[in-house]
N, C-alpha and C. Protein backbone atom coordinates (compact mmCIF):
# COMPACT_ATOMS: atom_id res chain seq x y z
N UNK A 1 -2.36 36.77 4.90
CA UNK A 1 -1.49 35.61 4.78
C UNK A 1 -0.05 36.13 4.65
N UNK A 2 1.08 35.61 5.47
CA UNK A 2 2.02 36.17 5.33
C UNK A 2 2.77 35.03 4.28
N UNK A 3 4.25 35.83 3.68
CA UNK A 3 5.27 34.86 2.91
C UNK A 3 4.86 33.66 3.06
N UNK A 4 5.52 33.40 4.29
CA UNK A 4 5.86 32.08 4.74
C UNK A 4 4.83 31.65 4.46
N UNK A 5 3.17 31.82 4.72
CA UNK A 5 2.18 30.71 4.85
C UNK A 5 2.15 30.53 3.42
N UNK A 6 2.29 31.40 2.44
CA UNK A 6 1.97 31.37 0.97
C UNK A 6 3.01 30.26 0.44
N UNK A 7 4.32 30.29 1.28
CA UNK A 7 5.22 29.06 -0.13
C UNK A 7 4.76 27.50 0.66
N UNK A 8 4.15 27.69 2.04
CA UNK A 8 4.01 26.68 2.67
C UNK A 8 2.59 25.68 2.45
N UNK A 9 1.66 26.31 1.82
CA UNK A 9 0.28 26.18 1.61
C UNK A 9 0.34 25.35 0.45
N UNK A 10 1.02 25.81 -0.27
CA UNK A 10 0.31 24.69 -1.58
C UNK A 10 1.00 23.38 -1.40
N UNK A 11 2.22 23.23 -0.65
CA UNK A 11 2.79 21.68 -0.67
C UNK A 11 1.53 20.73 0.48
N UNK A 12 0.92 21.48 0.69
CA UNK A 12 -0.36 20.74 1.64
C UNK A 12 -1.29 20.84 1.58
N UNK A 13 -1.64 21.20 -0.02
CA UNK A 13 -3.34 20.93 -0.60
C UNK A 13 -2.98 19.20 -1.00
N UNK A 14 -4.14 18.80 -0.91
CA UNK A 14 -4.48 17.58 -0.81
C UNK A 14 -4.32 17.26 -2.19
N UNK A 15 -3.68 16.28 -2.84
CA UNK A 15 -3.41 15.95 -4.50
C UNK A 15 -4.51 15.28 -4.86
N UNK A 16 -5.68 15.05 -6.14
CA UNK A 16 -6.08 14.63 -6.87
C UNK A 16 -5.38 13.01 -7.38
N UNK A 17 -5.97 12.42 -6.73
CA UNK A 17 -5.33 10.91 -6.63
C UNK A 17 -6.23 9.93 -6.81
N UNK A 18 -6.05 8.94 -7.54
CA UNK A 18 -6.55 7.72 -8.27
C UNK A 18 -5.78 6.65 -7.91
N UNK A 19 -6.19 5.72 -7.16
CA UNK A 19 -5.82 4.14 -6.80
C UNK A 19 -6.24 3.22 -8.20
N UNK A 20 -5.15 2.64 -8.42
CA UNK A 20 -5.61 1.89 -9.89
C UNK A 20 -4.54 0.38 -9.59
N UNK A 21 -5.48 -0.15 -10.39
CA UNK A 21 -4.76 -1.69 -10.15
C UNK A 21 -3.04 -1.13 -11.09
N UNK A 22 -2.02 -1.87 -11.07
CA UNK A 22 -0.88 -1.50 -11.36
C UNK A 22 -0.53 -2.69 -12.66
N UNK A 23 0.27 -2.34 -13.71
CA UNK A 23 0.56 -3.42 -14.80
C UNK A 23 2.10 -3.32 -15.69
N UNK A 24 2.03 -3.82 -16.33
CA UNK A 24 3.25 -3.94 -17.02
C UNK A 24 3.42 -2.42 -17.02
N UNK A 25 3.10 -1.98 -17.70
CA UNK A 25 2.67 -0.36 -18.15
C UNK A 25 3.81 0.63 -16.86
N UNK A 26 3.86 0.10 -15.99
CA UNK A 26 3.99 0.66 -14.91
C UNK A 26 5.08 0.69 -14.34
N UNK A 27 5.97 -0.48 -14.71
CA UNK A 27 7.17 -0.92 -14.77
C UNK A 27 8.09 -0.38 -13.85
N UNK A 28 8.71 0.71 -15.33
CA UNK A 28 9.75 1.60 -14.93
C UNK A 28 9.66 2.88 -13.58
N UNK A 29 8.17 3.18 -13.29
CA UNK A 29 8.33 4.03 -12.38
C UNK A 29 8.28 3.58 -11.01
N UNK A 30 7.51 2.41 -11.06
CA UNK A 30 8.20 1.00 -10.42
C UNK A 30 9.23 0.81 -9.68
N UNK A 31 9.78 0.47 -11.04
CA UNK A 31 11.32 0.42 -9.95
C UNK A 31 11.78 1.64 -9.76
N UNK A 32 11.61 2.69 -10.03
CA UNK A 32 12.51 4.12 -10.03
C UNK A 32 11.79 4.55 -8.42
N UNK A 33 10.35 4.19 -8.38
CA UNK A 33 10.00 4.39 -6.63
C UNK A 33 10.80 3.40 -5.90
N UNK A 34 11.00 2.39 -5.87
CA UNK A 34 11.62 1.54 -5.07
C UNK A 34 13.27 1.84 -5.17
N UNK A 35 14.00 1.84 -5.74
CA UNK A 35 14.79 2.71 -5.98
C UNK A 35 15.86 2.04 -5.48
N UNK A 36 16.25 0.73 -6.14
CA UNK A 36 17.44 -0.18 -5.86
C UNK A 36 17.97 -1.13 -7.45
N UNK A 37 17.64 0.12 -8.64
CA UNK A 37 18.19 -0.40 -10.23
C UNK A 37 17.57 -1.76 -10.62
N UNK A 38 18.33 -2.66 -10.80
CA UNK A 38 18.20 -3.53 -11.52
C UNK A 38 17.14 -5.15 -10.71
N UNK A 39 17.57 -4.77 -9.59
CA UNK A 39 16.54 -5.87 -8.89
C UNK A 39 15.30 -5.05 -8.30
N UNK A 40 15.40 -3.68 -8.08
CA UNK A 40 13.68 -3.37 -7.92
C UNK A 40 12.76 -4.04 -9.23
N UNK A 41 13.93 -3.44 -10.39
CA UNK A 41 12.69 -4.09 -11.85
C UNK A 41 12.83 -5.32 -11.60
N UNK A 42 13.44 -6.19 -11.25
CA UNK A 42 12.84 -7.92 -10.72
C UNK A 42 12.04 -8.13 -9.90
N UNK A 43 12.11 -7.29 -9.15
CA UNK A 43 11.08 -7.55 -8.00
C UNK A 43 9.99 -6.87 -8.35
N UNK A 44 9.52 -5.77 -8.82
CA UNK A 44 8.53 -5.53 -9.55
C UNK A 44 7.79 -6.74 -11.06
N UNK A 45 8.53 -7.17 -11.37
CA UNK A 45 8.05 -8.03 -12.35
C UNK A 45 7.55 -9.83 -11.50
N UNK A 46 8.16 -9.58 -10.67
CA UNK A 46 8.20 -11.06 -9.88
C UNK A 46 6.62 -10.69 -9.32
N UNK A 47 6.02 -9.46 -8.65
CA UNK A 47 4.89 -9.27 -8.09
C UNK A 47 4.04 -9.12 -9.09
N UNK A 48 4.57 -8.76 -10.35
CA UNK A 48 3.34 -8.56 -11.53
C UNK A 48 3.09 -9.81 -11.90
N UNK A 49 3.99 -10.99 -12.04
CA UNK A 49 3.67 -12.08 -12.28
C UNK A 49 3.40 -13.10 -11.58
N UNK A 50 3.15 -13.07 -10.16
CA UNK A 50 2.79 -13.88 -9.33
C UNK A 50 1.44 -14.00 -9.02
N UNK A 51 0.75 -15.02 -9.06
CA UNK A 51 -0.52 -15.23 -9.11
C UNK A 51 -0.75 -14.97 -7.48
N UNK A 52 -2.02 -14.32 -7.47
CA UNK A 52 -1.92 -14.36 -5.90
C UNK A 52 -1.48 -12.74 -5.13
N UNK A 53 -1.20 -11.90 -6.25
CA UNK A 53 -0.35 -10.81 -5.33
C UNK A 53 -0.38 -9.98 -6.60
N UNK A 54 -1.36 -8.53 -5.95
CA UNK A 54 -1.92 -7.47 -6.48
C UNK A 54 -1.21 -6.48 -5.98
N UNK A 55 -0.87 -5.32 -7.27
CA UNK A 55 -0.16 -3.94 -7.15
C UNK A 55 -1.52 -2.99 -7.23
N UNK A 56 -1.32 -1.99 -6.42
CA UNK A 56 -2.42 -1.15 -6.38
C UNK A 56 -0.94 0.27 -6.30
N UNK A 57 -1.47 0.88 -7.11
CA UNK A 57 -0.58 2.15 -7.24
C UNK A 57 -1.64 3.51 -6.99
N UNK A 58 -0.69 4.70 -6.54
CA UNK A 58 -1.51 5.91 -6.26
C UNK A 58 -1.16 6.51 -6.99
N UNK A 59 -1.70 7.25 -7.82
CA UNK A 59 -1.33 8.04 -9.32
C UNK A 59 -2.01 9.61 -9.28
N UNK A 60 -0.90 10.39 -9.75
CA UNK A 60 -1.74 11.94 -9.74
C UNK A 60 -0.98 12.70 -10.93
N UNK A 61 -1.43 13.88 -11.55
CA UNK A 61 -0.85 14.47 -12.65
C UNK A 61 1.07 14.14 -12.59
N UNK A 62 1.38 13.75 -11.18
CA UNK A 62 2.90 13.93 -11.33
C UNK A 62 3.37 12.30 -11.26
N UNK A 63 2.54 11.42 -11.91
CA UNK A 63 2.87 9.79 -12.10
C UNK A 63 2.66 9.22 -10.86
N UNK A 64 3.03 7.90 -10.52
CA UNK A 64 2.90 6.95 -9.80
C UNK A 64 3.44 7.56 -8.18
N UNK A 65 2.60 7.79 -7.08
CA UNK A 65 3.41 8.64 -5.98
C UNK A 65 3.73 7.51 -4.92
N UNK A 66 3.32 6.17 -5.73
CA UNK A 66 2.35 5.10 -3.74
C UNK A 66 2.33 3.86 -4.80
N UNK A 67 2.77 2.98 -3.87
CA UNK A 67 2.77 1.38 -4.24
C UNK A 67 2.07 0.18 -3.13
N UNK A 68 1.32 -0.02 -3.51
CA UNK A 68 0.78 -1.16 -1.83
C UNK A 68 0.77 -2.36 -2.52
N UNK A 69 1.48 -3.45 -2.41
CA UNK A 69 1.74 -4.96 -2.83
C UNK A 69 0.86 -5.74 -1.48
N UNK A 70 -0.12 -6.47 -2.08
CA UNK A 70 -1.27 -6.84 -1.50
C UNK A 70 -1.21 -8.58 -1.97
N UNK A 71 -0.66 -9.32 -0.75
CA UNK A 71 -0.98 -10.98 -1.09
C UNK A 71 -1.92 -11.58 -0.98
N UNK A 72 -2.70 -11.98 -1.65
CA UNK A 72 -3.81 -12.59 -1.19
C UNK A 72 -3.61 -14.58 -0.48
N UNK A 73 -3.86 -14.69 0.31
CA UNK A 73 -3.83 -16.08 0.73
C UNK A 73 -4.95 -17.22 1.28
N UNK A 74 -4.88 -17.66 1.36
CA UNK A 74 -6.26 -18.65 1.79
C UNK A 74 -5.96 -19.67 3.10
N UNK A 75 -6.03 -19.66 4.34
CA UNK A 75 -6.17 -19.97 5.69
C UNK A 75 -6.78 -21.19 5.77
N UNK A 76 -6.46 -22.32 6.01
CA UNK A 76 -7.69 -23.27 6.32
C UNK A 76 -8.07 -22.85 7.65
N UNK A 77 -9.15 -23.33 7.62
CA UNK A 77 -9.68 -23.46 9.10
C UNK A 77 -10.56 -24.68 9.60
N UNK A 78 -10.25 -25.86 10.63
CA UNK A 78 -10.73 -26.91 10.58
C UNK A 78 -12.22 -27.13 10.56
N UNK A 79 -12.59 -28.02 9.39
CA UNK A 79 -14.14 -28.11 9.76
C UNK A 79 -14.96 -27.12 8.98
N UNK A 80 -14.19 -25.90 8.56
CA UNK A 80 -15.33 -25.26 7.71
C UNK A 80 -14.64 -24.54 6.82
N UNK A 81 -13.12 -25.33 6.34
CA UNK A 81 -13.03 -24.82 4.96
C UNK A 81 -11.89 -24.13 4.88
N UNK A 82 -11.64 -22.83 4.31
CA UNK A 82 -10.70 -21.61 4.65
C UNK A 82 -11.66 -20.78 4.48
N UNK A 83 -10.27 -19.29 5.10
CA UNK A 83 -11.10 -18.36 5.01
C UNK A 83 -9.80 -17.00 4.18
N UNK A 84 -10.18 -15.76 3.44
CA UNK A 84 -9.24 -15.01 3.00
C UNK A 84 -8.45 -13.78 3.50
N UNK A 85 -7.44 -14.25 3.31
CA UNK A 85 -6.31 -13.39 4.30
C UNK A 85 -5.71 -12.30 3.19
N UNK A 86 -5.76 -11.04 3.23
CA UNK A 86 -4.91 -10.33 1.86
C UNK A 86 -4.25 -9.61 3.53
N UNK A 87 -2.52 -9.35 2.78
CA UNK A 87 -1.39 -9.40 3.69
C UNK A 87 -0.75 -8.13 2.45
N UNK A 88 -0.72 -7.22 3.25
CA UNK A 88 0.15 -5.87 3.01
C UNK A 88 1.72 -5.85 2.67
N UNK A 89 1.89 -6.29 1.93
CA UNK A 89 3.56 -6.81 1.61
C UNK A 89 4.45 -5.96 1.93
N UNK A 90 3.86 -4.83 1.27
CA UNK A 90 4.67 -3.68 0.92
C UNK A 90 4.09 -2.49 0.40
N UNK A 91 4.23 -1.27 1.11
CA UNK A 91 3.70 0.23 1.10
C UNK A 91 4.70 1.27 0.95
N UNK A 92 4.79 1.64 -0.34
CA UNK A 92 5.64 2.70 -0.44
C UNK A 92 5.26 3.51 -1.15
N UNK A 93 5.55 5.35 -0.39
CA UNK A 93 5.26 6.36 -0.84
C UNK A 93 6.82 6.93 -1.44
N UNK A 94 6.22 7.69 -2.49
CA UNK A 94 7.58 8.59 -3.47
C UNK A 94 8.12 9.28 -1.82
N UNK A 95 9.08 9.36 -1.78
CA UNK A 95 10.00 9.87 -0.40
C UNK A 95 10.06 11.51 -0.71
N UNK A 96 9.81 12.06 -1.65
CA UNK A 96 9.18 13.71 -1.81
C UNK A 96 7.75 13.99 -1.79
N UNK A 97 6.89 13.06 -1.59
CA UNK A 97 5.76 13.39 -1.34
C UNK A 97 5.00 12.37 0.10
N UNK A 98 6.03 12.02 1.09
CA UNK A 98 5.63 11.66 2.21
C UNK A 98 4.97 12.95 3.16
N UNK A 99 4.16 12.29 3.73
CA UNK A 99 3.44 13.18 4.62
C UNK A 99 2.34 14.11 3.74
N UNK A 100 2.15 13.34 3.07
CA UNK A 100 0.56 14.39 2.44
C UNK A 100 -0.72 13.41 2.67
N UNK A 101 -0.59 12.17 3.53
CA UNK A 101 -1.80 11.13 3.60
C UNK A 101 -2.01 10.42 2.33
N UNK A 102 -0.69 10.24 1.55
CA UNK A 102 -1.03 9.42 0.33
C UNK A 102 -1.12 8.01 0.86
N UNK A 103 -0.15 7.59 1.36
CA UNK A 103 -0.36 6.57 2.25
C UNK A 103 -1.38 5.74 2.89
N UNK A 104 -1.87 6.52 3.52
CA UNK A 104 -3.35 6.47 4.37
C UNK A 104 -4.06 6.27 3.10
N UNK A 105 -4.27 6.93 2.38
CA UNK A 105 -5.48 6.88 1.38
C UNK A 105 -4.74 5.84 0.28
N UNK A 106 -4.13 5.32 -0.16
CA UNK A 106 -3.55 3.98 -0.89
C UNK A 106 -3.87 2.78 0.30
N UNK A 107 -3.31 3.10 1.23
CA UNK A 107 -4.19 1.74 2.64
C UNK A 107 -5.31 1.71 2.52
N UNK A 108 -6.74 3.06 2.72
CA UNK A 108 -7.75 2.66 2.52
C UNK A 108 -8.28 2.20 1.22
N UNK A 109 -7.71 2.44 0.56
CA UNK A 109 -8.05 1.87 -0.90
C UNK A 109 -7.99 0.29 -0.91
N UNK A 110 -6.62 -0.16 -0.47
CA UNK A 110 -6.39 -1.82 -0.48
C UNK A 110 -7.66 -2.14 0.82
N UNK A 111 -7.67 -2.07 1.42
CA UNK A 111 -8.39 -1.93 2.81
C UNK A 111 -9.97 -2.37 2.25
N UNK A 112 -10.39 -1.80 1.23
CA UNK A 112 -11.89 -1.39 0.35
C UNK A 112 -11.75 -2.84 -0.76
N UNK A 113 -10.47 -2.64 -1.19
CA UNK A 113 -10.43 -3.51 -2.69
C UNK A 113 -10.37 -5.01 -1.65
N UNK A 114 -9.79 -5.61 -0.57
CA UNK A 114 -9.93 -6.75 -0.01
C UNK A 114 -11.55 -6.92 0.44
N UNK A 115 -11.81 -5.88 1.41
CA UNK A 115 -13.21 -6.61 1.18
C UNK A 115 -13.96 -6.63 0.05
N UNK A 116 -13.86 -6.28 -0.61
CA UNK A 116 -14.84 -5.93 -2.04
C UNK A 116 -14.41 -7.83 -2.28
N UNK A 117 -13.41 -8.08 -1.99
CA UNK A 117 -13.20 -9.69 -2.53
C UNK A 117 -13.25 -10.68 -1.33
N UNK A 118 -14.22 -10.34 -0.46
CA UNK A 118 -14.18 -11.18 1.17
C UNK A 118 -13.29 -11.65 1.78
N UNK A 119 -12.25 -10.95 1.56
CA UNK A 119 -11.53 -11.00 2.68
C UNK A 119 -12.24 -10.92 4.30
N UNK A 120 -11.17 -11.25 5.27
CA UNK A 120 -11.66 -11.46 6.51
C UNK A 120 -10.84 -10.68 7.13
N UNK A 121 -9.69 -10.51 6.75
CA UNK A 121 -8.91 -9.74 7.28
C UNK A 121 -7.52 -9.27 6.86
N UNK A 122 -7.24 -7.92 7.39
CA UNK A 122 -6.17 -7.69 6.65
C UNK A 122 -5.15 -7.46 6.99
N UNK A 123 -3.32 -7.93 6.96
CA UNK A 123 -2.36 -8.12 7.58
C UNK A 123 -1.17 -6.68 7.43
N UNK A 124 -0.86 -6.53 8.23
CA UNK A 124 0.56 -6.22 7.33
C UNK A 124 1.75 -7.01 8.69
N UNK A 125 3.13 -7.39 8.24
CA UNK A 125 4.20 -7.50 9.24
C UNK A 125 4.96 -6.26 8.92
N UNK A 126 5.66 -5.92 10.35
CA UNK A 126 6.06 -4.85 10.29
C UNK A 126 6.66 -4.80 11.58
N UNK A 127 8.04 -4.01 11.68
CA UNK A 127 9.03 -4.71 12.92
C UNK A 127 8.32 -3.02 13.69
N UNK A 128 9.38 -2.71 14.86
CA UNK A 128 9.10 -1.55 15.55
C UNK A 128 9.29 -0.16 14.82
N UNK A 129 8.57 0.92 15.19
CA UNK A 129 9.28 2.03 14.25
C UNK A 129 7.68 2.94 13.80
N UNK A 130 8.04 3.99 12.69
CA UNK A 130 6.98 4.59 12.36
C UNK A 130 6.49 3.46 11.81
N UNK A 131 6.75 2.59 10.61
CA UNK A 131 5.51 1.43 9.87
C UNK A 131 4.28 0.78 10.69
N UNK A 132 5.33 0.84 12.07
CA UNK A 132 4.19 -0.21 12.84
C UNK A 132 3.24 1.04 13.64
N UNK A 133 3.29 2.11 13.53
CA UNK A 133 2.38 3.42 14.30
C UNK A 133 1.62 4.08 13.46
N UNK A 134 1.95 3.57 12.08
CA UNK A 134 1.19 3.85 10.50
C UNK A 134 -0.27 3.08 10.47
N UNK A 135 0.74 1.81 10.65
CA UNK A 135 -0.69 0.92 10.33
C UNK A 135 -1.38 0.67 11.81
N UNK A 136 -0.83 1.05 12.75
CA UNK A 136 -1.72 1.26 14.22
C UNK A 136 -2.73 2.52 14.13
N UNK A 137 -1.91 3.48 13.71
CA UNK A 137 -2.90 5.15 13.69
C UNK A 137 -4.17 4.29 12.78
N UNK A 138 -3.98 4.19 11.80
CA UNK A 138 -5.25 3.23 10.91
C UNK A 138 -6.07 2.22 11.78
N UNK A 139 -5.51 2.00 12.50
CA UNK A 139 -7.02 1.27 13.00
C UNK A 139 -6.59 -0.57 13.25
N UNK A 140 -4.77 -0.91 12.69
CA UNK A 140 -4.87 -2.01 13.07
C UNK A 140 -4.30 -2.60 14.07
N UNK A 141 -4.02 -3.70 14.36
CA UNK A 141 -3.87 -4.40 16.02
C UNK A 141 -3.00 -5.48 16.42
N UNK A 142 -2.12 -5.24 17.44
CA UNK A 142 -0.94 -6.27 17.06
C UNK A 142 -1.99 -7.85 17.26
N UNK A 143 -2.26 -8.87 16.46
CA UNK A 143 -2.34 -9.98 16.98
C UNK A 143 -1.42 -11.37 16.48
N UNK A 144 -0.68 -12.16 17.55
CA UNK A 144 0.26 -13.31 17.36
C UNK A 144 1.71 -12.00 17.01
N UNK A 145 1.79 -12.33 16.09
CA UNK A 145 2.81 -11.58 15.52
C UNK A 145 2.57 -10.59 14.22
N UNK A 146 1.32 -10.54 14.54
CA UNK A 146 0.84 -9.47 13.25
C UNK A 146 0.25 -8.04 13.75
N UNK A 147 0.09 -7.21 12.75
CA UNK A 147 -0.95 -6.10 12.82
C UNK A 147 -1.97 -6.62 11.92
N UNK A 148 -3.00 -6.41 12.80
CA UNK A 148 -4.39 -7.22 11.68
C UNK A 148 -5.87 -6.06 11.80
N UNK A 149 -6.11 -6.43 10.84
CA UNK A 149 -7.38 -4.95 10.40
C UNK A 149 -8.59 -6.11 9.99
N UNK A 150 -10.00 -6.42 10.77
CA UNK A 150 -10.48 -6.85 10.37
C UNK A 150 -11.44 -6.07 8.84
N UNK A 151 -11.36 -6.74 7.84
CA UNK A 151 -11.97 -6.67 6.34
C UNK A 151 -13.48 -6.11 6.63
């Protein structure tokens, strides 16, 4: 193994990571990932308190690395009712630990936790750019004006 592969190797062992529902508790690192002061912590508290719309955080010995804000909604559909839509609000990885598949693995996590609650399918909006080749590499599909992942 030369130098180089040795300082290069450990930033690309795979981290020991736990998807956990997200709570008050969680707050401050919260907003310090989102990283716009005084209205990330509003907007973090606005999603903790909104009925309807789940924080799922990615957590490893070095705190909170991954945020996926997950809406849940309910669709009618004529004649037989509704059906459940959970919609990807918002996915954000700590910007020093992009590119290790935290991402990917905080998506499959929400991805798991919607169907676990029958969902039918799962959304994210997302304009042109890497976001929309993120959630394409994953497996989802432009339809109407969405990327949609069936549940």
């Amino acid at each position: 193994m030369s130098i180089i592969e040795a300082e290069i190797e450990p930033q690309h062992l795979p981290l020991a990571i736990r998807v956990r529902l997200a709570g008050p508790r969680d707050l401050d690192e919260l907003s310090e990932l989102l990283g716009d002061g005084e209205s990330a912590r509003e907007q973090v508290l606005t999603w903790l308190e909104t009925p309807g719309t789940t924080l799922l955080v990615a957590q490893s010995e070095m705190g909170v690395l991954a945020v996926a804000v997950l809406m849940t909604r309910l669709v009618p559909l004529e004649g037989v009712g509704a059906h459940k839509v959970i919609e990807v609000d918002n996915l954000v990885v700590r910007a020093d630990q992009r590119g290790r598949r935290i991402g990917r693995r905080l998506l499959a996590a929400a991805v798991e936790w919607s169907r676990q609650r029958r969902a039918v399918q799962v959304e994210a909006v997302v304009g042109e750019g890497p976001a929309k080749r993120f959630y394409e590499n994953f497996g989802f599909a432009v339809a109407n004006d969405r990327l949609v992942l069936a549940a």
